[in-house]
N, C-alpha and C. Protein backbone atom coordinates (compact mmCIF):
# COMPACT_ATOMS: atom_id res chain seq x y z
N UNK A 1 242.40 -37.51 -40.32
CA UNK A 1 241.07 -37.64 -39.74
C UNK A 1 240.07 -36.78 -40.51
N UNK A 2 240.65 -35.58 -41.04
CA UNK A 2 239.09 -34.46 -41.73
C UNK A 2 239.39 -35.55 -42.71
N UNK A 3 239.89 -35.60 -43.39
CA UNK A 3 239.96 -36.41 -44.86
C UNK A 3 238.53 -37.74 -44.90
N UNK A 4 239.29 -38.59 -43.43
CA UNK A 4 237.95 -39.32 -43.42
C UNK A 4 237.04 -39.07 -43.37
N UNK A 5 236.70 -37.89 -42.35
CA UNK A 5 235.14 -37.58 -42.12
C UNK A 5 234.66 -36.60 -43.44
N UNK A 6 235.25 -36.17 -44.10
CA UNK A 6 234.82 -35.07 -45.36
C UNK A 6 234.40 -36.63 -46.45
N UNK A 7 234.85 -37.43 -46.55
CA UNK A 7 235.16 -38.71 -47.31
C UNK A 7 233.42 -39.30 -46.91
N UNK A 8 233.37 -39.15 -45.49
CA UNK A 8 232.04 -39.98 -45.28
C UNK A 8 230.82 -39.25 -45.33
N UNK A 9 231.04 -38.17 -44.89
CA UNK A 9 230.16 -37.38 -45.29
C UNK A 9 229.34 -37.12 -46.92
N UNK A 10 230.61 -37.06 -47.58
CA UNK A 10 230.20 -36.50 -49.10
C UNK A 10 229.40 -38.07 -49.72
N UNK A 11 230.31 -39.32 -49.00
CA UNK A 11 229.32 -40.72 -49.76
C UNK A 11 228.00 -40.96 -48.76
N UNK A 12 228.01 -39.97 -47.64
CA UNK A 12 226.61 -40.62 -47.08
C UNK A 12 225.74 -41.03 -48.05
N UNK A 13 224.99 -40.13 -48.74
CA UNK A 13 224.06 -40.22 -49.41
C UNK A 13 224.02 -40.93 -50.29
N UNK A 14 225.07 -41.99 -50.95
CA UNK A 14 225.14 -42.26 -52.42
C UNK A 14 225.47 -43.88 -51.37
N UNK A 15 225.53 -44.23 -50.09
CA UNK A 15 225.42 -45.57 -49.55
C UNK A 15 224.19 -45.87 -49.27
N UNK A 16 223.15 -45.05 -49.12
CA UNK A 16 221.64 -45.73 -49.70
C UNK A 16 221.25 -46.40 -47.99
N UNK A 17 221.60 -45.57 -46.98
CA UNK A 17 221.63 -46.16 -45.53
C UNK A 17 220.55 -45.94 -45.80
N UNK A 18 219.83 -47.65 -44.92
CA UNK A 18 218.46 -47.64 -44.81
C UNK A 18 217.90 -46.51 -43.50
N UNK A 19 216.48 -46.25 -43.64
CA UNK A 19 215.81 -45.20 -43.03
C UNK A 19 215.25 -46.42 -41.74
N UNK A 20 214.99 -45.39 -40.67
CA UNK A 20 214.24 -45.76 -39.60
C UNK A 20 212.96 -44.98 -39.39
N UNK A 21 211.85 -45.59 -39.08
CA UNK A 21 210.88 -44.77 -39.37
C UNK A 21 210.11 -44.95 -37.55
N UNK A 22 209.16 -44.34 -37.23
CA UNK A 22 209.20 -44.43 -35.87
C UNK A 22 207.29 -44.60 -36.08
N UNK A 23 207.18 -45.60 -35.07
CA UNK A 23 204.98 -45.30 -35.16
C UNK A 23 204.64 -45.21 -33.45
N UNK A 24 204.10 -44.70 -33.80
CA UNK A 24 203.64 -44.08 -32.14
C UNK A 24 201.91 -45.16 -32.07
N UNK A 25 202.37 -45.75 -30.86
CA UNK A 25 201.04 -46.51 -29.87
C UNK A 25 200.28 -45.68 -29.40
N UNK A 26 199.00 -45.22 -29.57
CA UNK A 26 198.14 -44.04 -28.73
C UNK A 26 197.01 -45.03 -27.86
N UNK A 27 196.33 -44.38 -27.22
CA UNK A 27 195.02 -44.61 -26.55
C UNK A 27 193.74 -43.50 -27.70
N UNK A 28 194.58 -42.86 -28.41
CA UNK A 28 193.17 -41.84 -29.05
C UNK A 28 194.10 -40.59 -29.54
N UNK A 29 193.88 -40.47 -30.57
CA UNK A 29 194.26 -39.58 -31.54
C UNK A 29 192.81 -38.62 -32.52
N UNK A 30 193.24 -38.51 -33.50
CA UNK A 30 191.79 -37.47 -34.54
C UNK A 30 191.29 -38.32 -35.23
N UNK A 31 191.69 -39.97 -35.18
CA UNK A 31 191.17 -40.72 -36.19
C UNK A 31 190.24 -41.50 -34.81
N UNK A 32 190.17 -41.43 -33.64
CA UNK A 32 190.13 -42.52 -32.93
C UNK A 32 190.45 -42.79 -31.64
N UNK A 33 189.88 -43.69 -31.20
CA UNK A 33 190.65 -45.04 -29.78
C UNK A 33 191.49 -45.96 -30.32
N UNK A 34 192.71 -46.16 -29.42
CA UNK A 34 193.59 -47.34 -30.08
C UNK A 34 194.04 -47.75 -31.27
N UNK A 35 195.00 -46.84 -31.46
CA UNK A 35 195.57 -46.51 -32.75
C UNK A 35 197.24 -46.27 -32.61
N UNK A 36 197.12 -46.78 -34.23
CA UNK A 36 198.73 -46.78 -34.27
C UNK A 36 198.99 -45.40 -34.98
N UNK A 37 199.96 -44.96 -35.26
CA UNK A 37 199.98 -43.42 -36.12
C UNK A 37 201.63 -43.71 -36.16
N UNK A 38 201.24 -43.70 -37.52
CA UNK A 38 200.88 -43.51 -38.78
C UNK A 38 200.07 -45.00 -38.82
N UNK A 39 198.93 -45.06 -39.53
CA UNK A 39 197.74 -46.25 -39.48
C UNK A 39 198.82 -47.17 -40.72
N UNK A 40 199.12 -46.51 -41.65
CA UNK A 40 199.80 -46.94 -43.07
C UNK A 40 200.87 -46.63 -43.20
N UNK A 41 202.09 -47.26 -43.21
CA UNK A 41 203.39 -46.91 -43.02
C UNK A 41 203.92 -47.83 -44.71
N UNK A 42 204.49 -46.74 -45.62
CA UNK A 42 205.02 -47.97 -46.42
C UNK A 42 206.75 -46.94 -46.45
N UNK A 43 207.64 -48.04 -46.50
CA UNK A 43 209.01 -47.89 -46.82
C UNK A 43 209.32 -49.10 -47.62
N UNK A 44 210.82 -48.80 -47.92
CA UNK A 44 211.57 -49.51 -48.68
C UNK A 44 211.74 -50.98 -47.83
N UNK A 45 212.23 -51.86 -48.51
CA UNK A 45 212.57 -53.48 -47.55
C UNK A 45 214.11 -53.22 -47.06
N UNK A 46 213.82 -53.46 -46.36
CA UNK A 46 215.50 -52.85 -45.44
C UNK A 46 215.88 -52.20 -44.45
N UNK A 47 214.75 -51.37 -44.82
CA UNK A 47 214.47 -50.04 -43.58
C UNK A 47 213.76 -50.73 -42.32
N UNK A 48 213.51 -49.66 -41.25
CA UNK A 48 213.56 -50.21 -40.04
C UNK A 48 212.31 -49.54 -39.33
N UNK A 49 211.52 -50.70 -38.62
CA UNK A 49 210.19 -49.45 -37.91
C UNK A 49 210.42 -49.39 -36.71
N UNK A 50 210.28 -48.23 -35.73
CA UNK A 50 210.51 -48.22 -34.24
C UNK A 50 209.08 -48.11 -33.65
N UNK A 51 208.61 -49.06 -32.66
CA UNK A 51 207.54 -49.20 -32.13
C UNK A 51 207.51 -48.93 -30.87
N UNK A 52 207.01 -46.82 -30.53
CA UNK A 52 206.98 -46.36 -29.28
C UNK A 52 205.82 -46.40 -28.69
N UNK A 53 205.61 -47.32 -27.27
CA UNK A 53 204.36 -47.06 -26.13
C UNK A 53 203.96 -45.53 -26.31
N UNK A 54 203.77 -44.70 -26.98
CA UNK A 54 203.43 -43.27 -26.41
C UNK A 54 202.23 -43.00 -25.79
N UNK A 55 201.38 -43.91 -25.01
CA UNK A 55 200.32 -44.10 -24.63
C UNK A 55 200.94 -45.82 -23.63
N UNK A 56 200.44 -45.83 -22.20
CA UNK A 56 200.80 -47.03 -21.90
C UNK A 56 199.72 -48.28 -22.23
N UNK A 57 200.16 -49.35 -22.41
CA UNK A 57 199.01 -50.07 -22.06
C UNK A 57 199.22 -51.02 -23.78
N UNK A 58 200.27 -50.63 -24.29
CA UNK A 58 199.67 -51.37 -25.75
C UNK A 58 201.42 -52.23 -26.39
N UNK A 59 201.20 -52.97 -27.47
CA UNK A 59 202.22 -53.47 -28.10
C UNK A 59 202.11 -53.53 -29.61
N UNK A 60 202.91 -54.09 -30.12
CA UNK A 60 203.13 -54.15 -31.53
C UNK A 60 203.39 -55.84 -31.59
N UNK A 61 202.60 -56.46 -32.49
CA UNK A 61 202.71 -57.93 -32.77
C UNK A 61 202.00 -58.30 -34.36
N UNK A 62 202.86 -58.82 -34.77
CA UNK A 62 202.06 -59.05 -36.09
C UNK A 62 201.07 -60.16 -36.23
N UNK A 63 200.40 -59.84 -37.21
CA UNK A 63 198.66 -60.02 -37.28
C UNK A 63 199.32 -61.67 -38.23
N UNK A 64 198.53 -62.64 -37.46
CA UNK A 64 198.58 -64.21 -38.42
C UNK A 64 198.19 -64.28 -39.86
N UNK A 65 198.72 -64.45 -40.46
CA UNK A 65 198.61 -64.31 -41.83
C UNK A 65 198.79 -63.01 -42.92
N UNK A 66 199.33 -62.35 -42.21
CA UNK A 66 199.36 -61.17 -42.56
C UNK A 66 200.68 -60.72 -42.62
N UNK A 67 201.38 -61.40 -43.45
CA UNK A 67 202.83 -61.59 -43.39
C UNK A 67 203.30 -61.54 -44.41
N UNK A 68 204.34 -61.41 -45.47
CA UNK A 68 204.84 -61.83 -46.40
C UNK A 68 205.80 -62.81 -46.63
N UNK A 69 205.49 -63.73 -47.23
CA UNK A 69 206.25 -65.10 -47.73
C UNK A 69 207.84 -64.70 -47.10
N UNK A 70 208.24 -65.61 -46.42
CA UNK A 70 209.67 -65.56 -45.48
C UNK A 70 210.07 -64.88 -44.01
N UNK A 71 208.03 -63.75 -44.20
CA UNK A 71 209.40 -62.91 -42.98
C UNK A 71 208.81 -63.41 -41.63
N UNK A 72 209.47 -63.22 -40.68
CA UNK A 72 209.58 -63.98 -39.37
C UNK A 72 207.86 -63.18 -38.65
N UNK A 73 207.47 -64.03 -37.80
CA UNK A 73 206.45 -63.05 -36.54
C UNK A 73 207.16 -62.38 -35.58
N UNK A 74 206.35 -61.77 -34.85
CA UNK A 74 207.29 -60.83 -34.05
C UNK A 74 206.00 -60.42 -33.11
N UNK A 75 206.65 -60.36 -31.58
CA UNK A 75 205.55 -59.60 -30.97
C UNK A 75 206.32 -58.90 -29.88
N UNK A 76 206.22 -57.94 -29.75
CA UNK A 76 206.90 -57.19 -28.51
C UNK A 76 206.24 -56.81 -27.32
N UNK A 77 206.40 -57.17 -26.11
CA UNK A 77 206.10 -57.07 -25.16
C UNK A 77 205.16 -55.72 -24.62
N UNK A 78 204.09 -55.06 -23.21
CA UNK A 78 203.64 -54.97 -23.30
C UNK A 78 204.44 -53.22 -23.06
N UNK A 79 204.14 -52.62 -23.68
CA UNK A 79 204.69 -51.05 -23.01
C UNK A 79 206.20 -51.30 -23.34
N UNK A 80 206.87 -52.49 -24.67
CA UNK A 80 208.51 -52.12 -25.17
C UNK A 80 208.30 -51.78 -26.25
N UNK A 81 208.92 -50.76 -26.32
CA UNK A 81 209.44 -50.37 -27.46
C UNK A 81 210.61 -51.00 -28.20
N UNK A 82 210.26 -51.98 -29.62
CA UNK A 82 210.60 -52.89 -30.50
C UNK A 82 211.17 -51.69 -31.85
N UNK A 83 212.58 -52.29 -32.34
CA UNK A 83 212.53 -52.06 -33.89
C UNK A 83 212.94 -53.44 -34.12
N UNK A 84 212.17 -53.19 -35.71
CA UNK A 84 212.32 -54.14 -36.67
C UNK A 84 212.65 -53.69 -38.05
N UNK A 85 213.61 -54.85 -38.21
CA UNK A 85 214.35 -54.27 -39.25
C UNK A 85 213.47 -55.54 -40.38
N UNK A 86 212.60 -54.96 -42.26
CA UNK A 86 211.86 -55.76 -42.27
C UNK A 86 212.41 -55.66 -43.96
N UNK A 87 212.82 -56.87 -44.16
CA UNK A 87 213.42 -57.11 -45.41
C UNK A 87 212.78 -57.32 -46.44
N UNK A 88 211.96 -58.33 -46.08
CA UNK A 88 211.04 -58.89 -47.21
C UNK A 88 209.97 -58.13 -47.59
N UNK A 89 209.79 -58.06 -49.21
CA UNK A 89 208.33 -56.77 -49.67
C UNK A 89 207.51 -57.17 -49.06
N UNK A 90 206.39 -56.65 -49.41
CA UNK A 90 204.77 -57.34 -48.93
C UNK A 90 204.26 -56.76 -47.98
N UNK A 91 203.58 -56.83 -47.80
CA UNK A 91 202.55 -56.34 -46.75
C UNK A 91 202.37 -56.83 -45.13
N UNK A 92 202.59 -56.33 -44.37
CA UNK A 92 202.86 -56.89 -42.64
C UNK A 92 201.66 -55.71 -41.89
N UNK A 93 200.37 -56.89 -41.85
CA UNK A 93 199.84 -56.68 -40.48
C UNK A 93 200.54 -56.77 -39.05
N UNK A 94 199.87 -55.81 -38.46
CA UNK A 94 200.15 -54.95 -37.26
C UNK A 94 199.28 -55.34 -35.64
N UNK A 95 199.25 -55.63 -34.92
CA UNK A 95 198.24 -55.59 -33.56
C UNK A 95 198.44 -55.34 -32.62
N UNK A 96 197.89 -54.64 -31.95
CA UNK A 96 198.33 -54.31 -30.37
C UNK A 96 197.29 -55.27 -29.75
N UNK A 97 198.38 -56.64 -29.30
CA UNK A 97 197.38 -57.67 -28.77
C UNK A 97 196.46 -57.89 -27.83
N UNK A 98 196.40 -56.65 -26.63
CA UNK A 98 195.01 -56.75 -25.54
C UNK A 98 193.73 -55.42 -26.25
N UNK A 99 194.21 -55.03 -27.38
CA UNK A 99 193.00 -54.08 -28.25
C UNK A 99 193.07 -54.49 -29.64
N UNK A 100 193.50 -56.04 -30.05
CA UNK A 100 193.15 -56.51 -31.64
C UNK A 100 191.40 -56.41 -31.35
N UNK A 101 190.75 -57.11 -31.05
CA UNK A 101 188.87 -56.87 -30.56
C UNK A 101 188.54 -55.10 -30.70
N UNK A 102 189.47 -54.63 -30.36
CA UNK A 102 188.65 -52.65 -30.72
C UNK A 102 189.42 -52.29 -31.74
N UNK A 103 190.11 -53.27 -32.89
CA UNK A 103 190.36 -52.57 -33.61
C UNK A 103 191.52 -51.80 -34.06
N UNK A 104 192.67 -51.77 -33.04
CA UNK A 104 194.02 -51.18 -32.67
C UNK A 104 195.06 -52.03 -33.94
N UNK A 105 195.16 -51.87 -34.99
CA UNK A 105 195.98 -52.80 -36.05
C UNK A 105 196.34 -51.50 -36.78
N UNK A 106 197.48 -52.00 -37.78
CA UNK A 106 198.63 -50.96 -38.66
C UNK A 106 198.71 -51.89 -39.67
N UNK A 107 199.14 -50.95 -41.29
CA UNK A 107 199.92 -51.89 -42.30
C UNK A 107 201.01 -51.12 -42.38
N UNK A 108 201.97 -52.17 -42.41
CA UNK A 108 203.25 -51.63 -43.23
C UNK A 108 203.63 -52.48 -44.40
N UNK A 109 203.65 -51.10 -45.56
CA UNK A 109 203.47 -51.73 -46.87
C UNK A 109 205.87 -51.70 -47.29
N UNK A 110 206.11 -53.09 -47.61
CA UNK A 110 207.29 -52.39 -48.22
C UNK A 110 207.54 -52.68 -49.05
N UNK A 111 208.15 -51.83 -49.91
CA UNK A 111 208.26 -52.43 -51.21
C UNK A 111 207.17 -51.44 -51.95
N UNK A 112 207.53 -51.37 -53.50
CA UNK A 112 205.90 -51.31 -54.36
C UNK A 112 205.26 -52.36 -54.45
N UNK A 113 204.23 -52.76 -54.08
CA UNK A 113 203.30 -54.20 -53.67
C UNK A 113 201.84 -53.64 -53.79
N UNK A 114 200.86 -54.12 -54.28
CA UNK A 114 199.70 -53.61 -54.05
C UNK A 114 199.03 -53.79 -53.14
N UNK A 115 197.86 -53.24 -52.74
CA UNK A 115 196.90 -53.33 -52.04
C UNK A 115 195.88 -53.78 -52.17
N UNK A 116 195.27 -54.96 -51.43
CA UNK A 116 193.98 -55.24 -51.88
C UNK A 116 193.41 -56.09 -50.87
N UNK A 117 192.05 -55.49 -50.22
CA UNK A 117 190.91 -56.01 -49.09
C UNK A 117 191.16 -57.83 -49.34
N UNK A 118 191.10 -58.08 -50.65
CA UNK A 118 191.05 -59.42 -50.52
C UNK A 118 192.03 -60.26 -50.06
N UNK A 119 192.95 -59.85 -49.91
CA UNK A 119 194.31 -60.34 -49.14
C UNK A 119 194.49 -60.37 -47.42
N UNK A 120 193.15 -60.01 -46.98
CA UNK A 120 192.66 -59.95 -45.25
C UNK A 120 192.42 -60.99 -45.14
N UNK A 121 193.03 -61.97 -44.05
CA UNK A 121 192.42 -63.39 -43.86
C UNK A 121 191.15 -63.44 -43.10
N UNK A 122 190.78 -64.52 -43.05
CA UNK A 122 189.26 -64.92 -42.48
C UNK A 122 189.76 -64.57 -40.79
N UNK A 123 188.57 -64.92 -40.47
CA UNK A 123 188.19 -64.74 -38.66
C UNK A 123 189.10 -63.63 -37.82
N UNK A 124 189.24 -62.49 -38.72
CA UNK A 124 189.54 -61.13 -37.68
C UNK A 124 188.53 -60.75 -37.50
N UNK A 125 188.83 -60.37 -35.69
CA UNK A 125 187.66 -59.03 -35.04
C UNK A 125 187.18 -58.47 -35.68
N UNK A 126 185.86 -57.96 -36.05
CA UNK A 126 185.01 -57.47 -36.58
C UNK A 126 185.68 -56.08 -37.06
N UNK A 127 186.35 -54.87 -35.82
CA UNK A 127 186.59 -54.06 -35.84
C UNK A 127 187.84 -53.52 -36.36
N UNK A 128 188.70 -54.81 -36.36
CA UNK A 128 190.19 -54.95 -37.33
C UNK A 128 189.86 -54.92 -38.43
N UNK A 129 189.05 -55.90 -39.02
CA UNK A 129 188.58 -56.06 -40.36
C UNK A 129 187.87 -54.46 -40.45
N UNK A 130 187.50 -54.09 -40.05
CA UNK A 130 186.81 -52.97 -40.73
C UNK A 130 187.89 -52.11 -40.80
N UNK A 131 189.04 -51.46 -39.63
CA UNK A 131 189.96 -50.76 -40.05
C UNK A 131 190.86 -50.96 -40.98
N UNK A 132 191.26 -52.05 -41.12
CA UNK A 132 192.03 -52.76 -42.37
C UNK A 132 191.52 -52.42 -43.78
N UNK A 133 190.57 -52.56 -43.86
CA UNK A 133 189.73 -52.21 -45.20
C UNK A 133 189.82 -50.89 -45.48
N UNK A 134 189.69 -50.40 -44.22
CA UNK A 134 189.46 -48.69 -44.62
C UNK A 134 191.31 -47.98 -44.66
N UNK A 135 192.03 -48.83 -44.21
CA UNK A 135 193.43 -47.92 -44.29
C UNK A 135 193.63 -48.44 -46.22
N UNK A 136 193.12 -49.73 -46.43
CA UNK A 136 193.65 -50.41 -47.55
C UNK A 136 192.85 -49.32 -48.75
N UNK A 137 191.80 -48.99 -48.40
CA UNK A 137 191.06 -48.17 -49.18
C UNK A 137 191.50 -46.51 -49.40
N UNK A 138 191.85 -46.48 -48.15
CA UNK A 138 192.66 -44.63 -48.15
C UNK A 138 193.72 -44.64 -48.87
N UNK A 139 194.72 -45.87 -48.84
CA UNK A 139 196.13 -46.08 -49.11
C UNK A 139 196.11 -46.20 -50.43
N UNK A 140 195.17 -46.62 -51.10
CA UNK A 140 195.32 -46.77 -53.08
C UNK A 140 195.47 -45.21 -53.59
């Protein structure tokens, strides 16, 4: 039995276990009302995001078009806490669907992929579109 566990121990690191990363749902943080935190999340494709209510009242659902070629939508219910495990690179808009209108959206970048405003689709909330721009702008 030590043999095994000395065995798994010493290859943890060299099996490349994907990471879980955790984003907290607020009502108001230092950036804001209705916010996700971390606003910009980028990891590797593989790895995993955990989406905690830490504030009641909000969800995690991805934004229409704001997807990368293959990967599935997803919306999690109102006050659950969702992981997703997200394979494909690219870029995945974020919404907390009763505050997409104030603005409450996240990117998670995975992969090295660039960034760029022009990749925001048409007819978002005024106030999405403006946060989007400005995480895409902090994030270069």
């Amino acid at each position: 039995m030590r043999f095994v566990t000395g065995l798994v121990l010493m290859l943890w690191p060299a099996l490349g276990w994907a990471e879980v990363h955790e984003v907290r749902m607020l009502n108001r943080n230092e950036s804001g009302a209705m916010v996700y935190e971390p606003s910009v999340l980028r990891m590797a494709p593989g790895d995993s995001v955990r989406f905690v209510a830490a504030s009641s009242g909000h969800n995690a659902a991805s934004i229409d078009g704001m997807l990368p070629e293959g990967a599935m939508p997803f919306k999690g219910g109102i006050n659950e806490e969702i992981t997703l495990t997200l394979t494909a690179p690219g870029i995945y808009g974020v919404k907390c669907t009763p505050h997409f209108a104030m603005g409450m959206v996240m990117l998670i970048v995975a992969g090295d992929v660039p960034l760029a405003a022009e990749a925001l689709p048409e007819g978002l909330p005024r106030r999405a579109e403006a946060r989007l721009r400005d995480y895409i702008e902090a994030a270069q």
